[in-house]
PDB file of N, CA and C in Angstrom:
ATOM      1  N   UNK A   1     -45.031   7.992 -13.812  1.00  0.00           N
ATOM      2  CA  UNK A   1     -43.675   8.163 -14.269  1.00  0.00           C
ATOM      3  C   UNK A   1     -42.739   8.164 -13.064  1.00  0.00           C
ATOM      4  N   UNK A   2     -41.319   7.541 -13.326  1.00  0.00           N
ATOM      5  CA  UNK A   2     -40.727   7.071 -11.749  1.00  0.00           C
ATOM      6  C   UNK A   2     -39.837   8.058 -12.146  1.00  0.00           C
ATOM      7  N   UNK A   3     -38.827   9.019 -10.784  1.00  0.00           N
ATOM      8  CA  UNK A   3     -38.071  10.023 -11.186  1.00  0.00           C
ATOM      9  C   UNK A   3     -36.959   9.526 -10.866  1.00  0.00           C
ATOM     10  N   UNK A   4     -35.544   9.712 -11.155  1.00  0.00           N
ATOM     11  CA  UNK A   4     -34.769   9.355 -11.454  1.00  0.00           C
ATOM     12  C   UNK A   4     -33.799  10.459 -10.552  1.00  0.00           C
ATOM     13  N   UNK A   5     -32.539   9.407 -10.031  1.00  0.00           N
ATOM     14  CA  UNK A   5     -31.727  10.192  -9.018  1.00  0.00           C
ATOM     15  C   UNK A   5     -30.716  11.023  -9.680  1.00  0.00           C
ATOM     16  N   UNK A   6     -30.264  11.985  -9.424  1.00  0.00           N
ATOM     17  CA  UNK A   6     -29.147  12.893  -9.799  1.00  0.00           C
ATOM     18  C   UNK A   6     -27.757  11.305 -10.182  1.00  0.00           C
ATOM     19  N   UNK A   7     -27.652  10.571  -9.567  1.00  0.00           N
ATOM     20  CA  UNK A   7     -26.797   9.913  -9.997  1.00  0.00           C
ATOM     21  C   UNK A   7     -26.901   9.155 -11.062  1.00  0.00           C
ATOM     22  N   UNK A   8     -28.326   8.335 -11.349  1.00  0.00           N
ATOM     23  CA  UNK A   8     -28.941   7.917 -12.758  1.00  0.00           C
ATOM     24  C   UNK A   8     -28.849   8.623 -13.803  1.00  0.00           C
ATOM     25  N   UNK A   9     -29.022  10.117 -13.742  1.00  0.00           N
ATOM     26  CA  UNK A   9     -29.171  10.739 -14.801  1.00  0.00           C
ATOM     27  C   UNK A   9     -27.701  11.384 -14.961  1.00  0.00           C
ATOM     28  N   UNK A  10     -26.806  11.315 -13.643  1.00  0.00           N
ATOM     29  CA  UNK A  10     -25.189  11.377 -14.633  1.00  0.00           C
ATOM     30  C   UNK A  10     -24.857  10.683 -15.381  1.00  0.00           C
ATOM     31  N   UNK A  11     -24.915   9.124 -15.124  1.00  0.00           N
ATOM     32  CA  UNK A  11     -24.633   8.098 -15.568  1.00  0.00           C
ATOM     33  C   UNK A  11     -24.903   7.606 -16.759  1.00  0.00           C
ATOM     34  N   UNK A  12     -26.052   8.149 -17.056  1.00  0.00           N
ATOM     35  CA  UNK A  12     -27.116   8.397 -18.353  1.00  0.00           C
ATOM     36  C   UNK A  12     -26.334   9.492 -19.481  1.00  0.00           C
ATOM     37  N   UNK A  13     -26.099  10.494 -18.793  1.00  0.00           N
ATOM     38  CA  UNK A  13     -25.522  11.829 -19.328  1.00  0.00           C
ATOM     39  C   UNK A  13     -24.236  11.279 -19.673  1.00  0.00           C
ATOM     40  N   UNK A  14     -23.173  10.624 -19.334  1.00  0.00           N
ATOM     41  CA  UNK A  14     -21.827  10.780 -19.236  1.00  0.00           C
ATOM     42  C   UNK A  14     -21.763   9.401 -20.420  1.00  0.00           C
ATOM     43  N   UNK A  15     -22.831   8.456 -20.165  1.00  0.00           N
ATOM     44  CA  UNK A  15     -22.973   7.047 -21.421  1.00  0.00           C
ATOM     45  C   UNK A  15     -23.133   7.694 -22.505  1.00  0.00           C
ATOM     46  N   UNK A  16     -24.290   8.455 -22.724  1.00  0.00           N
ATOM     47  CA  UNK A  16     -24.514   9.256 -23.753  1.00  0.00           C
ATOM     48  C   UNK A  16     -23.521  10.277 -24.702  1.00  0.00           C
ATOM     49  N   UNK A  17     -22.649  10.995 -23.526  1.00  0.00           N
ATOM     50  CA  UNK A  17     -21.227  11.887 -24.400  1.00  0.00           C
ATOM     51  C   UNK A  17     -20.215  10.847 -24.757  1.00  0.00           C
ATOM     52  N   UNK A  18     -20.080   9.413 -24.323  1.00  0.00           N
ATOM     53  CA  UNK A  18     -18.916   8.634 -24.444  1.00  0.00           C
ATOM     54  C   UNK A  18     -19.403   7.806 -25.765  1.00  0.00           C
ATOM     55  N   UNK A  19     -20.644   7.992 -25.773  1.00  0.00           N
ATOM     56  CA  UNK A  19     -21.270   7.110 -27.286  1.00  0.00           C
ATOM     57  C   UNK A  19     -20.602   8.059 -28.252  1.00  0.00           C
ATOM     58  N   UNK A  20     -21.265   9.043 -28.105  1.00  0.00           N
ATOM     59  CA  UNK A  20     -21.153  10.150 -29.386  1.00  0.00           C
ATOM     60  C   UNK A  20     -20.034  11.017 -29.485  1.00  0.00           C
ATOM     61  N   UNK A  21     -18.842  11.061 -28.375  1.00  0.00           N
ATOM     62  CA  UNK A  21     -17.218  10.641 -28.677  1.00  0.00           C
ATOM     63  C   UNK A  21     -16.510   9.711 -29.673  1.00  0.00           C
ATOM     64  N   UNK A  22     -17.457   8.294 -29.326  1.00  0.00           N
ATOM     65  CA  UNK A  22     -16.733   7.235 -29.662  1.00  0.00           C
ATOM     66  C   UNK A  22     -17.397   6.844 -31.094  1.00  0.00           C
ATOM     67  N   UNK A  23     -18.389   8.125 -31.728  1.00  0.00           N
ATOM     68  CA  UNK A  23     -18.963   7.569 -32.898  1.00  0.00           C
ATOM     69  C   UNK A  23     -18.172   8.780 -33.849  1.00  0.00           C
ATOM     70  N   UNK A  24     -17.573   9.558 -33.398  1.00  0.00           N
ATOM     71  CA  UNK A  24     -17.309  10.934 -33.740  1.00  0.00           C
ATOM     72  C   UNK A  24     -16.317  10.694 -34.963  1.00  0.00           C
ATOM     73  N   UNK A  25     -15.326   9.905 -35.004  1.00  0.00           N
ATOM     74  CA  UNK A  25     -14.702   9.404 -36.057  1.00  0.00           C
ATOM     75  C   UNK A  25     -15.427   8.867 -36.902  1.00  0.00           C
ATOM     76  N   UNK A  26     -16.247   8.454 -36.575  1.00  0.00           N
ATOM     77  CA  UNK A  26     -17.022   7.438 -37.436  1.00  0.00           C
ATOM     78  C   UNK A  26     -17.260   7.865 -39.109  1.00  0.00           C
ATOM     79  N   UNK A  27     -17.317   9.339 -39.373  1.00  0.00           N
ATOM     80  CA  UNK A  27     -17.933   9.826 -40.512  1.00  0.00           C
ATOM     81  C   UNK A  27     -17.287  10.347 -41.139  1.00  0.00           C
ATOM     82  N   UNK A  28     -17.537  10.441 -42.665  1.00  0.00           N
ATOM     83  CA  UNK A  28     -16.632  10.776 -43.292  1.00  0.00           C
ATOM     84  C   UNK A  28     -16.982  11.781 -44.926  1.00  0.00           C
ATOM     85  N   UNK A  29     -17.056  13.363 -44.499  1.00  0.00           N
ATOM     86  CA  UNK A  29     -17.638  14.121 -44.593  1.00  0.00           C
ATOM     87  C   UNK A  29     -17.049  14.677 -46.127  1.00  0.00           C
ATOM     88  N   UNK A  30     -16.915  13.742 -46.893  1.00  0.00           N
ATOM     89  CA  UNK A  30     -16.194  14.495 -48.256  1.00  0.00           C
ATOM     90  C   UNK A  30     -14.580  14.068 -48.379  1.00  0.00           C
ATOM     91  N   UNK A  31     -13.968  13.509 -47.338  1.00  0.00           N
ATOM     92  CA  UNK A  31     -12.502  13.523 -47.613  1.00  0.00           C
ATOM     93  C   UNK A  31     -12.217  12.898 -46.671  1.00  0.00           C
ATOM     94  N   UNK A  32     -10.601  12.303 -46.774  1.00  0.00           N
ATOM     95  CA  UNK A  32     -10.239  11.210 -45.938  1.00  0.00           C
ATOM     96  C   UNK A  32     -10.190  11.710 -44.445  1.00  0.00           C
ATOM     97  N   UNK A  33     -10.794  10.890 -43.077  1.00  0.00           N
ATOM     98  CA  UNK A  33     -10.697  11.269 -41.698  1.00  0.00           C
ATOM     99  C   UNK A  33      -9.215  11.106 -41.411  1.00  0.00           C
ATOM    100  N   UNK A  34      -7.811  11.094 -42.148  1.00  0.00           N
ATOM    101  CA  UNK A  34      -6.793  11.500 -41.811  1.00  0.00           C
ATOM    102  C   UNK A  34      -5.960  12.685 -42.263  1.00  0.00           C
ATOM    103  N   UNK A  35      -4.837  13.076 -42.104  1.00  0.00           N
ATOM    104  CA  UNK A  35      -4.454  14.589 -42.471  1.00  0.00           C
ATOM    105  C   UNK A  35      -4.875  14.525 -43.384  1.00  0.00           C
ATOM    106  N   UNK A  36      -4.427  16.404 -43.866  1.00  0.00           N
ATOM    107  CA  UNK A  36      -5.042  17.023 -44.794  1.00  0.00           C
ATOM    108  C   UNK A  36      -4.363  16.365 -46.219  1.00  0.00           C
ATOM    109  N   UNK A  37      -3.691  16.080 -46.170  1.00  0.00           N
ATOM    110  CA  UNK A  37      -2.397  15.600 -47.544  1.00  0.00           C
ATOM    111  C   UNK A  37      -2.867  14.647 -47.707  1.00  0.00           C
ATOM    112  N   UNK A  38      -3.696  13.455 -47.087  1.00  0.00           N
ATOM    113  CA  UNK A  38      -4.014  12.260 -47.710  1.00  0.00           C
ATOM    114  C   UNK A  38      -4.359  12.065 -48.784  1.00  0.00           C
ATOM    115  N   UNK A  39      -3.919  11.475 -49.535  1.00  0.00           N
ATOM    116  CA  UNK A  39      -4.152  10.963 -51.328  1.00  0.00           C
ATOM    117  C   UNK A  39      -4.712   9.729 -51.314  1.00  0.00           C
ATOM    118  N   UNK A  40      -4.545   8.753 -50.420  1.00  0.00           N
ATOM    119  CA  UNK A  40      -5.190   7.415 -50.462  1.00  0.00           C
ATOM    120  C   UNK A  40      -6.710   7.323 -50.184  1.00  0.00           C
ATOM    121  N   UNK A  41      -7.352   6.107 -50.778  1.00  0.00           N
ATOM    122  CA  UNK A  41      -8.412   5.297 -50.376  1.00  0.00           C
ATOM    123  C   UNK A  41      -8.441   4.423 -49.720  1.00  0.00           C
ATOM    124  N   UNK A  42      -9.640   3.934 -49.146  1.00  0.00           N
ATOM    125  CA  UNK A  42      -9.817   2.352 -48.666  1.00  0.00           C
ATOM    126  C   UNK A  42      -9.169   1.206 -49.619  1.00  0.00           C
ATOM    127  N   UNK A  43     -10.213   1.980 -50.673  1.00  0.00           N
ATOM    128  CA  UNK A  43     -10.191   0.778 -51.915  1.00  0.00           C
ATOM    129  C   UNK A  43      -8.698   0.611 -52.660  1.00  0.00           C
ATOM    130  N   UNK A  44      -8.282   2.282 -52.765  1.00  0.00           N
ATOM    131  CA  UNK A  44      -6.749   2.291 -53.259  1.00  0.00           C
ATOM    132  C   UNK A  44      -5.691   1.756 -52.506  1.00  0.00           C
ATOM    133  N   UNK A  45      -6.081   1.615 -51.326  1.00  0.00           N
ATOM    134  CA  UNK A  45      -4.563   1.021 -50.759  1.00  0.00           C
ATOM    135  C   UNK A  45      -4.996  -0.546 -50.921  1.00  0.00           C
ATOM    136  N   UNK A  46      -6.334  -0.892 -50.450  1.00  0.00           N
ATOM    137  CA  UNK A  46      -6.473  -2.705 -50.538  1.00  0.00           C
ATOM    138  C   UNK A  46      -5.839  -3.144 -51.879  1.00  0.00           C
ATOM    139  N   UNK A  47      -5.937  -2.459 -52.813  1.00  0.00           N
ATOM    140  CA  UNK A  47      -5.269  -2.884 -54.159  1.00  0.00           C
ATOM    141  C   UNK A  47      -4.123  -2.794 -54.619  1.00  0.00           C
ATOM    142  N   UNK A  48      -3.365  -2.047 -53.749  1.00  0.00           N
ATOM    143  CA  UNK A  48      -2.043  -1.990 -54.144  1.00  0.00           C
ATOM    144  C   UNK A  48      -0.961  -2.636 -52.962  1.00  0.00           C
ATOM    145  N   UNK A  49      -1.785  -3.131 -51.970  1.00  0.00           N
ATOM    146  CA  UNK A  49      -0.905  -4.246 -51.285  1.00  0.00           C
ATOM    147  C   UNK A  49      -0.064  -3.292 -50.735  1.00  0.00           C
ATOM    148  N   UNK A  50      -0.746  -2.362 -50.223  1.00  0.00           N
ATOM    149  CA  UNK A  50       0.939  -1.156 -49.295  1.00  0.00           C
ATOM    150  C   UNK A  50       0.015  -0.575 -48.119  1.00  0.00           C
ATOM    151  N   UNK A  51       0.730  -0.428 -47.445  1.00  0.00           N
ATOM    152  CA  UNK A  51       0.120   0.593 -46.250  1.00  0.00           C
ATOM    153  C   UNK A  51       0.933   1.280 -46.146  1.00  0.00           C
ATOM    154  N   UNK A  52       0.431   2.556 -45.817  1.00  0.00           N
ATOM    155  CA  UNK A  52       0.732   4.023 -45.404  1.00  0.00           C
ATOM    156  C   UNK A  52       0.917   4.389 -44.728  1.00  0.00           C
ATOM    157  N   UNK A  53       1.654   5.168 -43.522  1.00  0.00           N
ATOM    158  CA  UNK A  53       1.337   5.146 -41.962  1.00  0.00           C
ATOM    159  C   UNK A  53       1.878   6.465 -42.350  1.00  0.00           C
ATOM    160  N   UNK A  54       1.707   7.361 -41.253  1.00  0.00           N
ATOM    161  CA  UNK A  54       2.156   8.688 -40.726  1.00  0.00           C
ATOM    162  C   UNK A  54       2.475   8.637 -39.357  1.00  0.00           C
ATOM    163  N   UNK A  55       3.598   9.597 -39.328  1.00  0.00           N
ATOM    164  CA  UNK A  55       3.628   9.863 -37.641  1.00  0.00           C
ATOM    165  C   UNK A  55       3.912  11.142 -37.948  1.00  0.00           C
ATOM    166  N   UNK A  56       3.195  11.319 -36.049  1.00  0.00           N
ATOM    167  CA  UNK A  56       2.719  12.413 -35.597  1.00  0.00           C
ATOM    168  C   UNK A  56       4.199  12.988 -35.108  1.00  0.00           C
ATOM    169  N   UNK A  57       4.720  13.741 -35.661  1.00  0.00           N
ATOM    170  CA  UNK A  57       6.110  14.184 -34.842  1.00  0.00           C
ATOM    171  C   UNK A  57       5.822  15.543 -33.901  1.00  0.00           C
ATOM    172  N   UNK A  58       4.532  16.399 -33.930  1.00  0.00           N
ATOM    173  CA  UNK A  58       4.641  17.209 -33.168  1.00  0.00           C
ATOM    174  C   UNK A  58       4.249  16.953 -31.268  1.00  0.00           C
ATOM    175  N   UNK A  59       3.788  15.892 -31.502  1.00  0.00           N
ATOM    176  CA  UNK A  59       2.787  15.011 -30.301  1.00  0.00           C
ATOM    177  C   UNK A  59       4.101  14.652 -29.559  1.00  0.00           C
ATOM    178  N   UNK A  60       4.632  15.129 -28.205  1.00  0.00           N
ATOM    179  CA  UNK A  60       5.846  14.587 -27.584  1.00  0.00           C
ATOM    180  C   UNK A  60       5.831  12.959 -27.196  1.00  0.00           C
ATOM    181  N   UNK A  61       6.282  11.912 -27.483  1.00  0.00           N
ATOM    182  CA  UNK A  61       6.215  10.850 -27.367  1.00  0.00           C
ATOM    183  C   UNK A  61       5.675   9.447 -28.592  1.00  0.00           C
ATOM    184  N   UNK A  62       5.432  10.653 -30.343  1.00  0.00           N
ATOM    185  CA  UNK A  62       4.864   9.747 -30.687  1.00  0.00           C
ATOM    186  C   UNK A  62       5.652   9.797 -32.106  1.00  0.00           C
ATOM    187  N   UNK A  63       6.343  10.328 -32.218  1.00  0.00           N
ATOM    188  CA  UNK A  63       7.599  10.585 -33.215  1.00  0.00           C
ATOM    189  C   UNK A  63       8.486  11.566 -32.966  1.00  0.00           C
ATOM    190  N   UNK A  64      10.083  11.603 -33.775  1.00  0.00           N
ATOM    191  CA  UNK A  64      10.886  12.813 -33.893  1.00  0.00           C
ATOM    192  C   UNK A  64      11.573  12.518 -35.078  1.00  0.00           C
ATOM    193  N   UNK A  65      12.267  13.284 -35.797  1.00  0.00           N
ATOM    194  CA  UNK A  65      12.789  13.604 -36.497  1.00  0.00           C
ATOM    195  C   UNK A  65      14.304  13.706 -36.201  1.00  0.00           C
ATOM    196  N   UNK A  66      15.107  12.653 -37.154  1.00  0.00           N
ATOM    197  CA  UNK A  66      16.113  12.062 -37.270  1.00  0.00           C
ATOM    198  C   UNK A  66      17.046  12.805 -37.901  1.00  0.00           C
ATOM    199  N   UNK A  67      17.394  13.731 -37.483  1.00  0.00           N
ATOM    200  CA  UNK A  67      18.404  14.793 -38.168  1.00  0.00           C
ATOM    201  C   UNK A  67      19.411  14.336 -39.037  1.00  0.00           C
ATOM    202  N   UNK A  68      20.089  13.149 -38.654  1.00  0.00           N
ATOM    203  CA  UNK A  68      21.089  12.789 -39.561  1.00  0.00           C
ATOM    204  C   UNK A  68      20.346  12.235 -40.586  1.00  0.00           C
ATOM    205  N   UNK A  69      19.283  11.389 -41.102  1.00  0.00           N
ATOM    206  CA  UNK A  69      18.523  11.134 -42.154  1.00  0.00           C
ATOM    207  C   UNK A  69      17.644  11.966 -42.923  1.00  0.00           C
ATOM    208  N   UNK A  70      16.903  12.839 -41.837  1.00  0.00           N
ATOM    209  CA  UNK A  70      15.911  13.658 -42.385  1.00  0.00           C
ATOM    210  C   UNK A  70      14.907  12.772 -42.237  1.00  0.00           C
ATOM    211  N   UNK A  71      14.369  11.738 -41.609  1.00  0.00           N
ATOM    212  CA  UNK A  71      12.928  11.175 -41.943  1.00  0.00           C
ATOM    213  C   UNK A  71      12.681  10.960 -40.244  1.00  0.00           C
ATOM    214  N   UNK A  72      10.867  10.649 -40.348  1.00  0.00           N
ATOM    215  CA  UNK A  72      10.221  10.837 -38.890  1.00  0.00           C
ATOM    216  C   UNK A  72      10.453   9.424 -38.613  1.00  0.00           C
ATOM    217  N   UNK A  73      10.323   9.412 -36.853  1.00  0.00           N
ATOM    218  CA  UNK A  73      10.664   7.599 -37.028  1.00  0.00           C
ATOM    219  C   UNK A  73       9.412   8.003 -35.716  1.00  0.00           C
ATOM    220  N   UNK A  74       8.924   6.768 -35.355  1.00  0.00           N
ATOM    221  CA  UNK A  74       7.631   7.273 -34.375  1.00  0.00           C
ATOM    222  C   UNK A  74       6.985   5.481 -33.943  1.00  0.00           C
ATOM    223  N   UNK A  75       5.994   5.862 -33.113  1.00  0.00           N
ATOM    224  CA  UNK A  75       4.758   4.764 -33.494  1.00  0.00           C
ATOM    225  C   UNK A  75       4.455   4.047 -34.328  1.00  0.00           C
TER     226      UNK A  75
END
């Protein structure tokens, strides 16, 4: 068995947390992986020809809130 350098096995270690980061969305545990209020489906929105978007207004840079309208404008 060949042993492996402290730097192999970061490299190993750090591939490994960036997989299972990047799979972490992946699942979908009873209810939609977006906010809690979501009412839509996959299947329900492909059929009704609309998309939905949300913005994030508490996130500095990714919406705000338009006082003279009242609605979020964002991303």
């Amino acid at each position: 068995m060949q042993a492996i350098s402290r730097r192999q096995f970061g490299a190993v270690t750090v591939a490994g947390i960036a997989a299972l980061v990047g799979l972490a969305g992946c699942t979908d545990a009873g209810g939609s992986a977006g906010s809690a209020g979501s009412t839509g489906t996959a299947s329900s929105t492909a059929s009704s020809d609309t998309l939905r978007v949300g913005v994030r207004a508490d996130i500095v840079g990714f919406g705000y809130l338009n006082e003279k309208t009242g609605k979020y404008y964002g991303l």
